[in-house]
PDB file of N, CA and C in Angstrom:
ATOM      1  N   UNK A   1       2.367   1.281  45.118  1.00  0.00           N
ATOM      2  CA  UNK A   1       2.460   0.411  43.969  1.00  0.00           C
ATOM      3  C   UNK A   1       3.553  -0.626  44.215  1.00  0.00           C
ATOM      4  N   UNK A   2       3.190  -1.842  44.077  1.00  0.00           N
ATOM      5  CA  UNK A   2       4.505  -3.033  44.263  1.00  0.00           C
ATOM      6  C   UNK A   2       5.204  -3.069  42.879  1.00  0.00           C
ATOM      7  N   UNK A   3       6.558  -3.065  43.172  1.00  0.00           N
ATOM      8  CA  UNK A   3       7.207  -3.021  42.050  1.00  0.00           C
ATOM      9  C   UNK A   3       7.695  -4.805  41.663  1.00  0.00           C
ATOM     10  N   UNK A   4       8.620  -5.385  40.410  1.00  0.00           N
ATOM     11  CA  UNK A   4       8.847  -6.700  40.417  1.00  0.00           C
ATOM     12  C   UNK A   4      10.254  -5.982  40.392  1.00  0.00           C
ATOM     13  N   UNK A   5      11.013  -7.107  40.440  1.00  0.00           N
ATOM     14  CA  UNK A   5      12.852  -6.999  40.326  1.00  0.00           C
ATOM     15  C   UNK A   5      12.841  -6.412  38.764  1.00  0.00           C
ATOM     16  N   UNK A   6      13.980  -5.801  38.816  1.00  0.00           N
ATOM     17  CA  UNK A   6      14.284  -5.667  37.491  1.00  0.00           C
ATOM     18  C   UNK A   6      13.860  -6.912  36.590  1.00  0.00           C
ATOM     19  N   UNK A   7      15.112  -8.449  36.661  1.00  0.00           N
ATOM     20  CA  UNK A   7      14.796  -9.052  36.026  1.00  0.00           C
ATOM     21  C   UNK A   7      13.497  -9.894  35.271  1.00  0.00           C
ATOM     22  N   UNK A   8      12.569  -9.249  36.595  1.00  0.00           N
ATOM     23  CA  UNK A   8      11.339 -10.085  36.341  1.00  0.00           C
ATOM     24  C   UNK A   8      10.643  -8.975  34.906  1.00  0.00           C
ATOM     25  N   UNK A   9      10.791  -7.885  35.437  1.00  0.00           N
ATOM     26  CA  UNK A   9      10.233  -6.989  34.068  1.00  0.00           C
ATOM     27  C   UNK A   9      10.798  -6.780  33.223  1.00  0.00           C
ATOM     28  N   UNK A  10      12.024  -7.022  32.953  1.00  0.00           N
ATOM     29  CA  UNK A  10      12.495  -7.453  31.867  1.00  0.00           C
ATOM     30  C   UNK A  10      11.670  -8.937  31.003  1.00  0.00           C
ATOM     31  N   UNK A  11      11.088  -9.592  31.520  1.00  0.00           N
ATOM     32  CA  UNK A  11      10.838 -11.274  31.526  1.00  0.00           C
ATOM     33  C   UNK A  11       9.537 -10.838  30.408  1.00  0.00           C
ATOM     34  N   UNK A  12       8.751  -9.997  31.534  1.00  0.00           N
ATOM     35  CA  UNK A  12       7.449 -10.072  30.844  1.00  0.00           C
ATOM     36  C   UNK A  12       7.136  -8.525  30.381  1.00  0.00           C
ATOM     37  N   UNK A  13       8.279  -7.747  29.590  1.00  0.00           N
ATOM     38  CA  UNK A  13       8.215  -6.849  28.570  1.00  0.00           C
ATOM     39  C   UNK A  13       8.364  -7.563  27.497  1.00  0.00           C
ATOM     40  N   UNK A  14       9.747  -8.740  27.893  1.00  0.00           N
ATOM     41  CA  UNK A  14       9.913  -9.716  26.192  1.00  0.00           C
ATOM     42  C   UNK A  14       9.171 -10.249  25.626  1.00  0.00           C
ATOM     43  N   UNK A  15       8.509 -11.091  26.895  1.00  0.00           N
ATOM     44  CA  UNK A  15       7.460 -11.749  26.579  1.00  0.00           C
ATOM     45  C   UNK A  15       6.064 -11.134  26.212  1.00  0.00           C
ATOM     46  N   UNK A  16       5.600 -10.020  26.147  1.00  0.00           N
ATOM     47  CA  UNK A  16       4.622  -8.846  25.792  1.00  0.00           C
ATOM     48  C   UNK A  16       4.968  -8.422  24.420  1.00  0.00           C
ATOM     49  N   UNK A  17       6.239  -8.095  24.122  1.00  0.00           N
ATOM     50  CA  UNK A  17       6.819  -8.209  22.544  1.00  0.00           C
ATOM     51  C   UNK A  17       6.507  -9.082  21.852  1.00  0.00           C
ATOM     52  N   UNK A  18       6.933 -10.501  22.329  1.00  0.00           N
ATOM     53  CA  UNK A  18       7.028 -12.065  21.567  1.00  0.00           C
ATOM     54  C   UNK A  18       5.838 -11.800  20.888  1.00  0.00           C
ATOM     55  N   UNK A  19       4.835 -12.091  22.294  1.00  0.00           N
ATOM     56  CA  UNK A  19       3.235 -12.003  22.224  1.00  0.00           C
ATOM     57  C   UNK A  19       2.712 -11.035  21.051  1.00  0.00           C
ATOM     58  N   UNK A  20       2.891  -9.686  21.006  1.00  0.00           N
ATOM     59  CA  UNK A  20       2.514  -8.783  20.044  1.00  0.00           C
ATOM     60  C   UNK A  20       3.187  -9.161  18.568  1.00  0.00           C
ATOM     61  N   UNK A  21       4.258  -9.637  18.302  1.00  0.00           N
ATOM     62  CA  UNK A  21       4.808 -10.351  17.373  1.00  0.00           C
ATOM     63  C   UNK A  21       4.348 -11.057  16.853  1.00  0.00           C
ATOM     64  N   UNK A  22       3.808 -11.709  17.646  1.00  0.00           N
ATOM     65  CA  UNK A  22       3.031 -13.241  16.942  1.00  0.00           C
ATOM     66  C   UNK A  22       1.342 -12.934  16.270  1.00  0.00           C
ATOM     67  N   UNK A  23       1.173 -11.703  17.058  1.00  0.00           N
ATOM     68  CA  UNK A  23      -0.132 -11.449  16.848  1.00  0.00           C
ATOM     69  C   UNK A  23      -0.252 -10.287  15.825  1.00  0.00           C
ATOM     70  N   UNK A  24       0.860 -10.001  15.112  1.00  0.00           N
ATOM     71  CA  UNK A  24       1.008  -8.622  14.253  1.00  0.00           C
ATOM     72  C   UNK A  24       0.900  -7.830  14.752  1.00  0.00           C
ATOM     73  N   UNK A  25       1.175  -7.330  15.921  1.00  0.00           N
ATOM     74  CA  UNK A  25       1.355  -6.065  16.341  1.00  0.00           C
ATOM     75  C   UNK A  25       2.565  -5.216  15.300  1.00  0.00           C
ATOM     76  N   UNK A  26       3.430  -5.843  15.074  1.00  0.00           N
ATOM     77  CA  UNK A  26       4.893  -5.323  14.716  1.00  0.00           C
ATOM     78  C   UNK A  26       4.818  -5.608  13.139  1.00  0.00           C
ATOM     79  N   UNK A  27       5.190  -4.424  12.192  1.00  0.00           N
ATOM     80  CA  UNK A  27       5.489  -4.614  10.733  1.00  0.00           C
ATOM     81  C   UNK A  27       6.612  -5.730  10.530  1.00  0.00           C
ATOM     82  N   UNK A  28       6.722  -6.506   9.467  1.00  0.00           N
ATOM     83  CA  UNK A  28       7.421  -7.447   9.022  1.00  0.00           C
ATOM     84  C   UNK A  28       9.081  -6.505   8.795  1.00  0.00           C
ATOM     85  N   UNK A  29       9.690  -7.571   9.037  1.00  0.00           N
ATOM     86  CA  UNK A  29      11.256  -7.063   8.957  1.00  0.00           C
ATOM     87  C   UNK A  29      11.760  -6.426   7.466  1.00  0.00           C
ATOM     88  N   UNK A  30      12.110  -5.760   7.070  1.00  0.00           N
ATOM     89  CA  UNK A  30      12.821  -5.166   5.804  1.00  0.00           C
ATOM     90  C   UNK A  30      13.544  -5.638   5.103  1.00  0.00           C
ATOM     91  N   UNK A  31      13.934  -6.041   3.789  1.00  0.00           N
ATOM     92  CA  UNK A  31      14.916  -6.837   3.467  1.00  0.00           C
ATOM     93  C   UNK A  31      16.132  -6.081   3.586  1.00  0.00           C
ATOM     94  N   UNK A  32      17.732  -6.080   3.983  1.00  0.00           N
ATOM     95  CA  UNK A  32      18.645  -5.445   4.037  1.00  0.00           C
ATOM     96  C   UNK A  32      18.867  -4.722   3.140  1.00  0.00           C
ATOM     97  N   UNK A  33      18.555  -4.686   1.898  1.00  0.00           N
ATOM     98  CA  UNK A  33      18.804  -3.766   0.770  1.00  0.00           C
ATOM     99  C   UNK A  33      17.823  -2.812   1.109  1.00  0.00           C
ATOM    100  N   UNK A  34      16.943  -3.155   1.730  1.00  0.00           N
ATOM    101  CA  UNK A  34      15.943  -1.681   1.703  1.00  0.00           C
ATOM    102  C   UNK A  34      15.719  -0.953   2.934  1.00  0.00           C
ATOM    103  N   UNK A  35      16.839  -1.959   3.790  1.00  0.00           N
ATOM    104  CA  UNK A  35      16.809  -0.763   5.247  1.00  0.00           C
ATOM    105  C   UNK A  35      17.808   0.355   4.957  1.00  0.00           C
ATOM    106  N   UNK A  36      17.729   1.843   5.777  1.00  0.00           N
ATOM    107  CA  UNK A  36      19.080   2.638   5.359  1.00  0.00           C
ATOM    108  C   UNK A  36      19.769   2.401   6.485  1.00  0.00           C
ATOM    109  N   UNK A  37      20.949   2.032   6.312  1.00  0.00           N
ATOM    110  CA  UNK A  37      21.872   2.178   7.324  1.00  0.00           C
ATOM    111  C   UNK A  37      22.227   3.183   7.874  1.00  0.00           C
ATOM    112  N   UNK A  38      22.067   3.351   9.278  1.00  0.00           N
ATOM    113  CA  UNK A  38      22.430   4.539  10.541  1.00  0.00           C
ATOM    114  C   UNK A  38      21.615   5.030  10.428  1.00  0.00           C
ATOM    115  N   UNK A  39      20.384   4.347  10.355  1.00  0.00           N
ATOM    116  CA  UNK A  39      18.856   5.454  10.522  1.00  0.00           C
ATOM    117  C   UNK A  39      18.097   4.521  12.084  1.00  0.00           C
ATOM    118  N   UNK A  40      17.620   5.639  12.704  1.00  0.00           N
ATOM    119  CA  UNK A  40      16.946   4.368  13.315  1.00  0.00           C
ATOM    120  C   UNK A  40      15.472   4.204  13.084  1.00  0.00           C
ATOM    121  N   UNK A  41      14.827   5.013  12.101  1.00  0.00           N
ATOM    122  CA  UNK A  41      13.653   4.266  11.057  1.00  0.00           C
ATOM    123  C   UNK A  41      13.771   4.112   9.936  1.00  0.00           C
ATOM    124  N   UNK A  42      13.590   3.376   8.950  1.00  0.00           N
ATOM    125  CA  UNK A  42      13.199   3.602   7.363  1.00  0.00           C
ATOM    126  C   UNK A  42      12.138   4.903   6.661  1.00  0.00           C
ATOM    127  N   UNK A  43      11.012   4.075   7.688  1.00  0.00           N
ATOM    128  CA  UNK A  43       9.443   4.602   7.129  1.00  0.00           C
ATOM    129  C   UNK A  43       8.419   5.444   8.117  1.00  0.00           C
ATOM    130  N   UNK A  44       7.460   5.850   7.666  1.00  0.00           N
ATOM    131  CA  UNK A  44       6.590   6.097   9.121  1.00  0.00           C
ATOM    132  C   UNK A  44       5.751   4.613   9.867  1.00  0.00           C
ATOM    133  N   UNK A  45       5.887   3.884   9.260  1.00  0.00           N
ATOM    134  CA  UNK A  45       5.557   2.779   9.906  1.00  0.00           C
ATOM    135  C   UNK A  45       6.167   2.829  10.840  1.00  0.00           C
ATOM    136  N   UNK A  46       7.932   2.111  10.718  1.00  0.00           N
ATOM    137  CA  UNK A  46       8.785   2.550  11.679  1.00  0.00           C
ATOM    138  C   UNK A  46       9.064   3.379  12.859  1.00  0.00           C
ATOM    139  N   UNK A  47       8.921   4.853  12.582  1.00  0.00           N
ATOM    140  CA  UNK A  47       8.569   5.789  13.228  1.00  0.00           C
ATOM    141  C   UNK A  47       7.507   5.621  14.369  1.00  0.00           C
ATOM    142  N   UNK A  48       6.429   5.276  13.657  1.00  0.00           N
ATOM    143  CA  UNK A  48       5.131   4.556  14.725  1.00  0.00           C
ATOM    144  C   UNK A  48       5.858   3.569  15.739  1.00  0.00           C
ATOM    145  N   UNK A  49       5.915   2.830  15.607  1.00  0.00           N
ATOM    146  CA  UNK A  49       6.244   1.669  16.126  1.00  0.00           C
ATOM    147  C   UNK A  49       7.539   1.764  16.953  1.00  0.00           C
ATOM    148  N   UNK A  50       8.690   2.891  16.885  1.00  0.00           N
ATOM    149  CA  UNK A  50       9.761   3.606  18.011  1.00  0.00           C
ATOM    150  C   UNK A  50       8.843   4.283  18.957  1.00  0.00           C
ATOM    151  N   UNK A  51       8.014   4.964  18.535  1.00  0.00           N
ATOM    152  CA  UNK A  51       6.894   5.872  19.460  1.00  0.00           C
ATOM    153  C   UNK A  51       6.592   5.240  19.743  1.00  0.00           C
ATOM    154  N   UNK A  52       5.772   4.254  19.728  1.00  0.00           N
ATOM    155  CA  UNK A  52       5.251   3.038  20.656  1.00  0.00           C
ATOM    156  C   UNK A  52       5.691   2.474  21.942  1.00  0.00           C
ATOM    157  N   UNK A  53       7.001   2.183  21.040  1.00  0.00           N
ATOM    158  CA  UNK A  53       7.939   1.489  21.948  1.00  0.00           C
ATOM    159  C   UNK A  53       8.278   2.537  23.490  1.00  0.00           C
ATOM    160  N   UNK A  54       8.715   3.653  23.011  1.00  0.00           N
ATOM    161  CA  UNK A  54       9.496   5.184  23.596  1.00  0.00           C
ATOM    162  C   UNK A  54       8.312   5.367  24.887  1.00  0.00           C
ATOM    163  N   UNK A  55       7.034   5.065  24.587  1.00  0.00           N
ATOM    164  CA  UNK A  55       5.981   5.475  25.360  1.00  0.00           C
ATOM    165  C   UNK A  55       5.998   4.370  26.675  1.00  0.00           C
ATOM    166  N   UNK A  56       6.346   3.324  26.029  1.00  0.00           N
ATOM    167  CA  UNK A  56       6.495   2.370  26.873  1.00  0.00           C
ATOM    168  C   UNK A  56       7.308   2.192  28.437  1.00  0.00           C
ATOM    169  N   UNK A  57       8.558   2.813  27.510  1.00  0.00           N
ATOM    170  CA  UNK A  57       9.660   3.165  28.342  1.00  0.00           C
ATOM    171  C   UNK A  57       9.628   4.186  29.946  1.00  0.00           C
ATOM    172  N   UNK A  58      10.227   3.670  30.795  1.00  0.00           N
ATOM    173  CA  UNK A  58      10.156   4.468  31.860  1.00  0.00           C
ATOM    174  C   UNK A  58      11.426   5.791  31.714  1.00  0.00           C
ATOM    175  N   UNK A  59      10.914   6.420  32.532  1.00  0.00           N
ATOM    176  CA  UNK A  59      12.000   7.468  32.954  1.00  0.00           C
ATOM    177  C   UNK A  59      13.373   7.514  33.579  1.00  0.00           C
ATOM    178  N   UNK A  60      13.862   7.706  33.278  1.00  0.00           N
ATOM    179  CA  UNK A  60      15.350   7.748  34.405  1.00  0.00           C
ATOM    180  C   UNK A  60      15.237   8.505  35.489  1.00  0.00           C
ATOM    181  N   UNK A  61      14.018   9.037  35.775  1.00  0.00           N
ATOM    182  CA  UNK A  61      14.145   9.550  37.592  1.00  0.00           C
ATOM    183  C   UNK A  61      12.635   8.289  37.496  1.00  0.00           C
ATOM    184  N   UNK A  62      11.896   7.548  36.745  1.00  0.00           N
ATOM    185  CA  UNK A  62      11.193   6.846  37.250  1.00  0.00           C
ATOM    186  C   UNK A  62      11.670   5.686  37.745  1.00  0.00           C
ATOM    187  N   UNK A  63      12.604   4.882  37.153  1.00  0.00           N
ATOM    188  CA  UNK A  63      13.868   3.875  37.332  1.00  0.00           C
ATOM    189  C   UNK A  63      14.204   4.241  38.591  1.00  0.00           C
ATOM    190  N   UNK A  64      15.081   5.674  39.223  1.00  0.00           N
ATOM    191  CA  UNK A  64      15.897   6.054  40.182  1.00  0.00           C
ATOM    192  C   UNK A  64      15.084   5.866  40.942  1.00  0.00           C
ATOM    193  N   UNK A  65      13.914   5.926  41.265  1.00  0.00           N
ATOM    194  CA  UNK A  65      12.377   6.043  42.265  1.00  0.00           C
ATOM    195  C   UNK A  65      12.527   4.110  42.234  1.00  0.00           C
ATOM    196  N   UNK A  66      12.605   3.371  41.397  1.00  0.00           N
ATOM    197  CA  UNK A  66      12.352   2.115  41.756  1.00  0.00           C
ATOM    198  C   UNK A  66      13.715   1.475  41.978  1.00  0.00           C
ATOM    199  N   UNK A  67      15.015   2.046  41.968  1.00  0.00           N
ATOM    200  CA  UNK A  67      15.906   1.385  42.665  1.00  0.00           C
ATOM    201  C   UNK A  67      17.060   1.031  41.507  1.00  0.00           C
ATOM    202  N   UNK A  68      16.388   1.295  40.649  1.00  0.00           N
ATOM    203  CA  UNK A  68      17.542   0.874  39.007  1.00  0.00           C
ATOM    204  C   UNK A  68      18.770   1.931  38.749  1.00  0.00           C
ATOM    205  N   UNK A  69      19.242   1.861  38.379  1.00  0.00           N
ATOM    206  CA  UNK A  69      20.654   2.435  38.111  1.00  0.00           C
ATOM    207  C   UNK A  69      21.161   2.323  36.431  1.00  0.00           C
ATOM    208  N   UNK A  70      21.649   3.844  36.049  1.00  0.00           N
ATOM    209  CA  UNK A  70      21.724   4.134  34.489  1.00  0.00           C
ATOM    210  C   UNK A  70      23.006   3.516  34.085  1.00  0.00           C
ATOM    211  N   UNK A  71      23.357   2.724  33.154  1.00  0.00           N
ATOM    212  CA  UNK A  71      24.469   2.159  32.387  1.00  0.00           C
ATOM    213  C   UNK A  71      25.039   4.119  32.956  1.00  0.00           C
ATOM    214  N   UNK A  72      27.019   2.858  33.070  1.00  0.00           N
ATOM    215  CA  UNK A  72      27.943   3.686  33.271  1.00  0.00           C
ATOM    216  C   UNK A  72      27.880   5.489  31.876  1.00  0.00           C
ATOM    217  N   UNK A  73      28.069   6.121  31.900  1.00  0.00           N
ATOM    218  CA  UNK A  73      28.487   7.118  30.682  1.00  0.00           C
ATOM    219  C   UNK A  73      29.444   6.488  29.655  1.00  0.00           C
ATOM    220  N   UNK A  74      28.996   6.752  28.192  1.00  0.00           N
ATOM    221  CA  UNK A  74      29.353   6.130  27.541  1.00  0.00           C
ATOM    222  C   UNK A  74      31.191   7.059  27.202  1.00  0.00           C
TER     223      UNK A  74
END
């Protein structure tokens, strides 16, 4: 499998977001009074749409296999 540079897949994950954005993929933003603060969903909409995202995401031994390296320990 050919891999791209990091930066390049970074380029066209954003741009795969933008894209789904524009096309309603993504629920409309919350007004601040009705998000809860230190949650990282509101709703099950929300919920959906982290799972989405989460699925998307590679692994940290799949990363280590393509050459990427994990932010220092916090």
């Amino acid at each position: 499998m050919i891999h791209k540079d990091p930066e390049e897949e970074q380029q066209k994950y954003v741009e795969k977001q933008i894209r789904e954005a524009r096309e309603g993929e993504y629920p409309e933003h919350k007004e601040i009074s009705a998000a809860e603060n230190g949650s990282m969903v509101n709703d099950m909409e929300d919920l959906r749409q982290l799972g989405e995202d989460m699925e998307d995401m590679a692994t940290g031994s799949e990363d280590r296999k393509r050459g990427l390296q994990s932010d220092p320990e916090q």
